[in-house]
Protein backbone atom coordinates (compact mmCIF):
# COMPACT_ATOMS: atom_id res chain seq x y z
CA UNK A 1 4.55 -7.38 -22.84
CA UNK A 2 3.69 -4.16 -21.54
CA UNK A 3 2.18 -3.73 -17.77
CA UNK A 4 -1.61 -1.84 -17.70
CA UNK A 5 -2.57 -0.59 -14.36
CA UNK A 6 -6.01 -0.66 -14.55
CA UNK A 7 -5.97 -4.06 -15.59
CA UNK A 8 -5.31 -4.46 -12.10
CA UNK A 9 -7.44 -2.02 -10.50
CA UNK A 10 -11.17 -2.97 -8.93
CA UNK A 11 -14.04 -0.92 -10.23
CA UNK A 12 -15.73 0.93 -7.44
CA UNK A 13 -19.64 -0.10 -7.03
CA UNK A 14 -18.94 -4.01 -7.64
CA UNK A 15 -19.16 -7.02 -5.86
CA UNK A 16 -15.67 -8.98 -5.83
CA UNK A 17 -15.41 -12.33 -5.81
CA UNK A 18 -11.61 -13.14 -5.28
CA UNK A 19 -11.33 -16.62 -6.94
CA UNK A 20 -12.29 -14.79 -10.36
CA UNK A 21 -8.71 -12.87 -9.86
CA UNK A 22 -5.88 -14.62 -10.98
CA UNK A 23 -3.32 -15.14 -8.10
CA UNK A 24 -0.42 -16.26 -10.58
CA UNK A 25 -0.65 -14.57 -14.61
CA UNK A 26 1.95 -14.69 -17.46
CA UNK A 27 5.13 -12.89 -16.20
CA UNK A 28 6.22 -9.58 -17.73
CA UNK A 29 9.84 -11.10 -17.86
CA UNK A 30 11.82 -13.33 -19.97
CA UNK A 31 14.24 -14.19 -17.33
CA UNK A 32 15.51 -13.41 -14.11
CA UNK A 33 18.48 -11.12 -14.92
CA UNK A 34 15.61 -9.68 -17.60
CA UNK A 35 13.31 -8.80 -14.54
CA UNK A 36 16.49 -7.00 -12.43
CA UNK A 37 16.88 -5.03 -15.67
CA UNK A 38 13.07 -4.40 -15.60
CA UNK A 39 13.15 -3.52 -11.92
CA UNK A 40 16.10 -1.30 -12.38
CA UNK A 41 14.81 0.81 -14.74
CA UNK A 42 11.54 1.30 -12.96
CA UNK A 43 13.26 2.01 -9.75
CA UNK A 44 15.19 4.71 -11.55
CA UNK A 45 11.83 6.43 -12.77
CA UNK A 46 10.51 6.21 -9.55
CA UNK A 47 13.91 7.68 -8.06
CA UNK A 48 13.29 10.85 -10.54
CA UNK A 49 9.91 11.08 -9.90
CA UNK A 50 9.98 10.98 -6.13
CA UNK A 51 12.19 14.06 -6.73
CA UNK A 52 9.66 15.86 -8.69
CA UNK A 53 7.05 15.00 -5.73
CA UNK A 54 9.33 16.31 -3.04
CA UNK A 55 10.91 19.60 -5.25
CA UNK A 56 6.73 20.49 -6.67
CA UNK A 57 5.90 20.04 -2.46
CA UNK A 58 2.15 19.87 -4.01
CA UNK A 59 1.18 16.51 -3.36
CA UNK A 60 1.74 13.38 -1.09
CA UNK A 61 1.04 9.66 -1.66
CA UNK A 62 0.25 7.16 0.65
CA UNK A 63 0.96 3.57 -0.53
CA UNK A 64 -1.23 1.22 1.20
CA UNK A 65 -0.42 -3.04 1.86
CA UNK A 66 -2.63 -5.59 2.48
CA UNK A 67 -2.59 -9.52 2.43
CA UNK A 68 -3.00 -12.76 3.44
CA UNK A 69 0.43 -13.61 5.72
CA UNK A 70 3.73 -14.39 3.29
CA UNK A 71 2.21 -12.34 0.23
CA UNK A 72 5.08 -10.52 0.05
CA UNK A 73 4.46 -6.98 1.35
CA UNK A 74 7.93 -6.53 3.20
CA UNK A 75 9.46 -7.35 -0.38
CA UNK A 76 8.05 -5.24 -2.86
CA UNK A 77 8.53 -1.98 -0.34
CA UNK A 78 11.93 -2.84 -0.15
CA UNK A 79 12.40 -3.74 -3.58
CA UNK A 80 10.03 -1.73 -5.41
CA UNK A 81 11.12 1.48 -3.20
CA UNK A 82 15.08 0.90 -3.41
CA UNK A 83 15.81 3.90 -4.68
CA UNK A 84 13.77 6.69 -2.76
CA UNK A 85 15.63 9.04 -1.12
CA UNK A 86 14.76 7.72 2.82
CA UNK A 87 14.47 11.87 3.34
CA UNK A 88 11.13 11.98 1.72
CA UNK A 89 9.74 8.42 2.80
CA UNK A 90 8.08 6.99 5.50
CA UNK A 91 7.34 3.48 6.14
CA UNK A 92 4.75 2.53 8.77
CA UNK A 93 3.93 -1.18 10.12
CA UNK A 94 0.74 -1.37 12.19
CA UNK A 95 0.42 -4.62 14.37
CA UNK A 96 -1.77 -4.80 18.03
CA UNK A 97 -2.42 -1.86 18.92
CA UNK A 98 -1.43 -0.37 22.29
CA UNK A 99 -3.48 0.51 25.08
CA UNK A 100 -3.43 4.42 24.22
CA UNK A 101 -4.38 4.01 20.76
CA UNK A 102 -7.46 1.80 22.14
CA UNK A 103 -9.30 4.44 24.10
CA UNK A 104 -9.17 6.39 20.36
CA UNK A 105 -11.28 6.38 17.56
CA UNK A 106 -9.91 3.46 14.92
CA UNK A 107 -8.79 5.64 12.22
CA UNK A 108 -6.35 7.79 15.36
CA UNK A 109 -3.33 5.80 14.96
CA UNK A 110 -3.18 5.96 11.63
CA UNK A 111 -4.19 9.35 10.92
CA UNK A 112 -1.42 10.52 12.74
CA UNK A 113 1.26 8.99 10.51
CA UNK A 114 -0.04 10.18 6.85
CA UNK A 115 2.49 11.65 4.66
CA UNK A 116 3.04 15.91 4.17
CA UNK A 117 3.20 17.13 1.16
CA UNK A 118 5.83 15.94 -1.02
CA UNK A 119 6.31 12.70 0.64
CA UNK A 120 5.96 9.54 0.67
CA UNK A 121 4.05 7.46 3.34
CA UNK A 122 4.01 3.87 3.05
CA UNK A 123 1.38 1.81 5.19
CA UNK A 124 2.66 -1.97 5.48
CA UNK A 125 -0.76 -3.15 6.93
CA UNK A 126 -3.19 -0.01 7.77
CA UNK A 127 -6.61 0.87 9.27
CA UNK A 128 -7.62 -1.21 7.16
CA UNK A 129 -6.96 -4.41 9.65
CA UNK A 130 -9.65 -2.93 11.26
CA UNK A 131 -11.98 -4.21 9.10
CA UNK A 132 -10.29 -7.39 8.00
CA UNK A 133 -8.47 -8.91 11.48
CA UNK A 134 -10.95 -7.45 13.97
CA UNK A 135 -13.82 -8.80 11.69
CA UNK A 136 -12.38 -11.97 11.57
CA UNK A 137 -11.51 -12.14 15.46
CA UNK A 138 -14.59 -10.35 16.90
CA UNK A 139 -12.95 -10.80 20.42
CA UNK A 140 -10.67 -7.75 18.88
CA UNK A 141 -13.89 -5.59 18.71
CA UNK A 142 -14.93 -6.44 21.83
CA UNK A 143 -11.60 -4.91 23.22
CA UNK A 144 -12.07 -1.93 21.61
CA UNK A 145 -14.19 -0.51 24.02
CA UNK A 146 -16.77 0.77 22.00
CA UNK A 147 -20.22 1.29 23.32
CA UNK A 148 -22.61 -1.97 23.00
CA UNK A 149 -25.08 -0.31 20.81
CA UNK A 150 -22.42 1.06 18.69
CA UNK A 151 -20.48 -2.25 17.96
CA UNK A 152 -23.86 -3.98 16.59
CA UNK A 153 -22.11 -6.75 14.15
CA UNK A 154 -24.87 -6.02 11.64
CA UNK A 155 -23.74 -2.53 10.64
CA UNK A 156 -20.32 -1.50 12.46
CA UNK A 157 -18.37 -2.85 9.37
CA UNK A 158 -20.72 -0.66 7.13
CA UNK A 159 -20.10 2.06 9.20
CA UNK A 160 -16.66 1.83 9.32
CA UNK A 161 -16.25 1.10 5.35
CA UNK A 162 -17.98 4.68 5.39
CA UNK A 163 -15.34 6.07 7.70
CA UNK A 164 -12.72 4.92 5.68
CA UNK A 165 -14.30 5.88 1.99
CA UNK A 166 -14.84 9.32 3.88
CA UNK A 167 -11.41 9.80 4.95
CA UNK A 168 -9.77 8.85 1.53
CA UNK A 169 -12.05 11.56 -0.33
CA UNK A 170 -11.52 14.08 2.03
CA UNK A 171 -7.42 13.47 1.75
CA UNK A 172 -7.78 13.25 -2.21
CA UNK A 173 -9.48 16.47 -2.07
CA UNK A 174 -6.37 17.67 0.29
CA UNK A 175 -3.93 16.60 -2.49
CA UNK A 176 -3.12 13.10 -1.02
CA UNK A 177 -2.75 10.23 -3.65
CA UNK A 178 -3.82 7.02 -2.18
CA UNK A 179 -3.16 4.01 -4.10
CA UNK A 180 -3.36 0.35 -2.72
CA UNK A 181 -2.50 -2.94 -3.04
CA UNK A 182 -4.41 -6.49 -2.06
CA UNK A 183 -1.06 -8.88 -3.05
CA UNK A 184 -3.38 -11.67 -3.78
CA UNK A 185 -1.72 -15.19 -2.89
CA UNK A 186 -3.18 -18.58 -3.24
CA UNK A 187 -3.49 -20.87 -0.31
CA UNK A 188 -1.16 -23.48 -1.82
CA UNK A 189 1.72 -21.09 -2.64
CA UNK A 190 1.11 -19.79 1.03
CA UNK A 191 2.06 -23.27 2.32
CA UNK A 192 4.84 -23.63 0.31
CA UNK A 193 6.33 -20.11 1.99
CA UNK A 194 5.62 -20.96 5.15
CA UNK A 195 7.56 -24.53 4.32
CA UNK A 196 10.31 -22.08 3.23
CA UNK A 197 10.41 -20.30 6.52
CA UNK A 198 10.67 -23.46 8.69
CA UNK A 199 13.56 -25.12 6.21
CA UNK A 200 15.73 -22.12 5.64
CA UNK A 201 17.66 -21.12 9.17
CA UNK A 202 17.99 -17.23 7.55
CA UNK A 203 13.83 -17.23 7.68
CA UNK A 204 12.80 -19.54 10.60
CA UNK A 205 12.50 -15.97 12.44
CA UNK A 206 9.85 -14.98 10.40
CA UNK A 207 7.89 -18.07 11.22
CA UNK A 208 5.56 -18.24 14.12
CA UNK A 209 2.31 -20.52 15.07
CA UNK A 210 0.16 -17.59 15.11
CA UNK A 211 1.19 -17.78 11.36
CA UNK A 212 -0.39 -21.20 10.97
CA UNK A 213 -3.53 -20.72 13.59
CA UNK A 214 -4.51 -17.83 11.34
CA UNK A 215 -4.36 -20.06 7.83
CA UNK A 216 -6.53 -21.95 9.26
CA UNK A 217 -9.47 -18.23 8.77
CA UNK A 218 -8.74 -18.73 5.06
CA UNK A 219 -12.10 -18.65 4.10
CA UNK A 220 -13.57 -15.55 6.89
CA UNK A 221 -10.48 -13.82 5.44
CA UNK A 222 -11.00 -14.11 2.39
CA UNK A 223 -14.84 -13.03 2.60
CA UNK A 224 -13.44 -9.97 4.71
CA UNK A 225 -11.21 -9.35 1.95
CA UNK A 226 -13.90 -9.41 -0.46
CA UNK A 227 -15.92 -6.92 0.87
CA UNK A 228 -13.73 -5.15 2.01
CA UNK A 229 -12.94 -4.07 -0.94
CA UNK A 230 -15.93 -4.17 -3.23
CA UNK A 231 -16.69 -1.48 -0.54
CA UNK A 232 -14.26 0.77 -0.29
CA UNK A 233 -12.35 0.84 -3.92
CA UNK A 234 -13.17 4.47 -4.83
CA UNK A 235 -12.08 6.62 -8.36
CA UNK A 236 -10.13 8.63 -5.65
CA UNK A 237 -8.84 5.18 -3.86
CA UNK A 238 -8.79 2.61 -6.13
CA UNK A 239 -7.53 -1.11 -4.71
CA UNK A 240 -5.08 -3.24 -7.12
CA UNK A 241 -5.17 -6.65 -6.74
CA UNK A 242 -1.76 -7.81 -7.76
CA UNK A 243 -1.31 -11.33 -8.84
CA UNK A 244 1.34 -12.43 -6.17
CA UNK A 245 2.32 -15.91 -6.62
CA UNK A 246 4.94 -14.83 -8.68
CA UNK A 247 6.93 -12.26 -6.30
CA UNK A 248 9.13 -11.06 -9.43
CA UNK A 249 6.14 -10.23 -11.29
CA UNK A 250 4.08 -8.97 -8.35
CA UNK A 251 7.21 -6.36 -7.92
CA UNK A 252 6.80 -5.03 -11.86
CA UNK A 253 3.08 -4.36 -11.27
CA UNK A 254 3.27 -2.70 -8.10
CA UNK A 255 6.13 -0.47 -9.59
CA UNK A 256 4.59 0.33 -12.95
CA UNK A 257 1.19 1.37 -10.93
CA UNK A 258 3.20 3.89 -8.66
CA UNK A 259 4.73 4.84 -11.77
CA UNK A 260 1.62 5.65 -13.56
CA UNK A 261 0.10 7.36 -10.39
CA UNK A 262 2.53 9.89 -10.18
CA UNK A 263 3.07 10.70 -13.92
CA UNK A 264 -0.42 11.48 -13.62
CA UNK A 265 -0.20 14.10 -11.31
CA UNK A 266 1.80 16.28 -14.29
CA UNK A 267 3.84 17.66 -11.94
CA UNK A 268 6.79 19.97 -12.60
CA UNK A 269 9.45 21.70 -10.79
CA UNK A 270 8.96 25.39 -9.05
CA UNK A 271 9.54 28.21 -11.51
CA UNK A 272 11.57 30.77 -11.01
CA UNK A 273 10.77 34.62 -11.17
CA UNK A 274 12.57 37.02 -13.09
CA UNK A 275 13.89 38.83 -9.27
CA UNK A 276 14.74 35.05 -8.03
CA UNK A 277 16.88 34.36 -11.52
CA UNK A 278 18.62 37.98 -11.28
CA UNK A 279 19.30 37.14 -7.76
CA UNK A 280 20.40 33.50 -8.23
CA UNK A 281 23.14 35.27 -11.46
CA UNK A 282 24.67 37.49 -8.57
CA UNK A 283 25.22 34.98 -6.25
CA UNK A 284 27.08 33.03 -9.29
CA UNK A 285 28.90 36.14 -10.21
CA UNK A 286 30.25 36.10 -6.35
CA UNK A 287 31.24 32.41 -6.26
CA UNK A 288 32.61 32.74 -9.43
CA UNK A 289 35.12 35.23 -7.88
């Protein structure tokens, strides 16, 4: 069974409504050696096309992360990513920020972290929290120090979903490739992770009670979530939500759509000019010696 990206992709313009998107599908392997092999080969392609993206030094992309807590993010980067070259990738985590990324504009911190040309930037968590987290914990606004009749609640998510839409075009138009991911986990198989955490010593450390105090915003996140990204799911910035109940499966999707991004951007490798290629045959003829 064959993986199609846009299967996965949100139209820009509608209204989502997450419990219509399937948080656990049919997997796209037989078995688990099967889904190594799978993996593998995808890593591979990605390995070869990374060094297309760096060589061309036309483009960047920026992967971007989101989800509920557990999803899997830290996985499929590490996974799904294996076998970039760490020369021409970047990976970002954005948590609280500090007090001199406070007295800046929301987008700052962020902004100053996007890939150059012929990289990679990955974004585990991203502005985006700003409209998800801080939504969700208005107290987090409040501390943002943003003028009172700038931070009305009625339209400073609006405004900022324009901010962000605004950004994205102007970096497509700048030859950055933004593609993202909403790893979309159900509540249930959330519990069952977080059981995982507590009974396995190797993962108690990645267990904390904030963890469980925030399951208990399942439904504000999820309406964050929703329009979130009925809002800002461009043609130039498209979201994925990626089925993520089933972290093997999860991994092939994510891969195949980074996959599919970049064989899109028909790239090929510098050519050479007729004075670089009589040049390059000396400097043969002299090692050859």
């Amino acid at each position: 069974m064959k993986i199609h990206p846009k299967d996965f992709q949100v139209s820009g313009g509608k209204q989502v409504r997450l419990d219509k998107w399937a948080t656990k599908i049919r997997p796209f392997y037989k078995s688990e050696p099967h889904y190594k092999e799978l993996l593998a080969a995808d890593v591979k392609e990605l390995s070869g096309l990374q060094h297309l993206l760096y060589a061309s030094n036309s483009y960047s992309i920026l992967l971007i992360f989101q989800a509920m807590d557990a999803a899997g993010k830290d996985g499929a980067i590490s996974h799904v990513l294996s076998g970039i070259n760490p020369q021409g990738c970047e990976v970002y985590s954005f948590k609280h920020p500090s007090a001199d990324e406070l007295e800046h504009d929301f987008l700052w911190r962020t902004t100053r972290c996007l890939p150059a040309r012929g990289r990679i930037g990955v974004f585990n968590r991203s502005y985006y929290e700003e409209v998800l987290i801080a939504r969700v914990h208005p107290e987090i606004l409040s501390g943002e120090g943003i003028p009172d009749k700038l931070a009305d609640k009625q339209s400073v998510w609006r405004g900022r979903y324009r901010s962000i839409v605004d950004l994205e075009k102007h970096l497509h138009r700048n030859g950055t490739r933004i593609i993202k991911f909403f790893l979309h986990l159900s509540k249930e198989e959330q519990r069952k992770r977080f059981l995982e955490r507590i009974d396995e010593p190797k993962k108690n450390w990645k267990f904390s009670q904030a963890d469980l105090a925030e399951r208990k915003f399942w439904k504000q996140y999820t309406r964050a979530y929703e329009d979130c990204l009925s809002a800002t799911s461009t043609n130039a910035a498209p979201w994925h939500v990626v089925p993520a109940d089933d972290k093997y499966n999860a991994r092939l999707i994510v891969s195949r759509v980074v996959i599919d991004a970049l064989q899109g951007l028909n790239m090929s490798y510098p050519q050479m000019t007729r004075a670089r290629l009589s040049e390059l045959r000396a400097i043969r003829k002299q090692l050859a010696k």
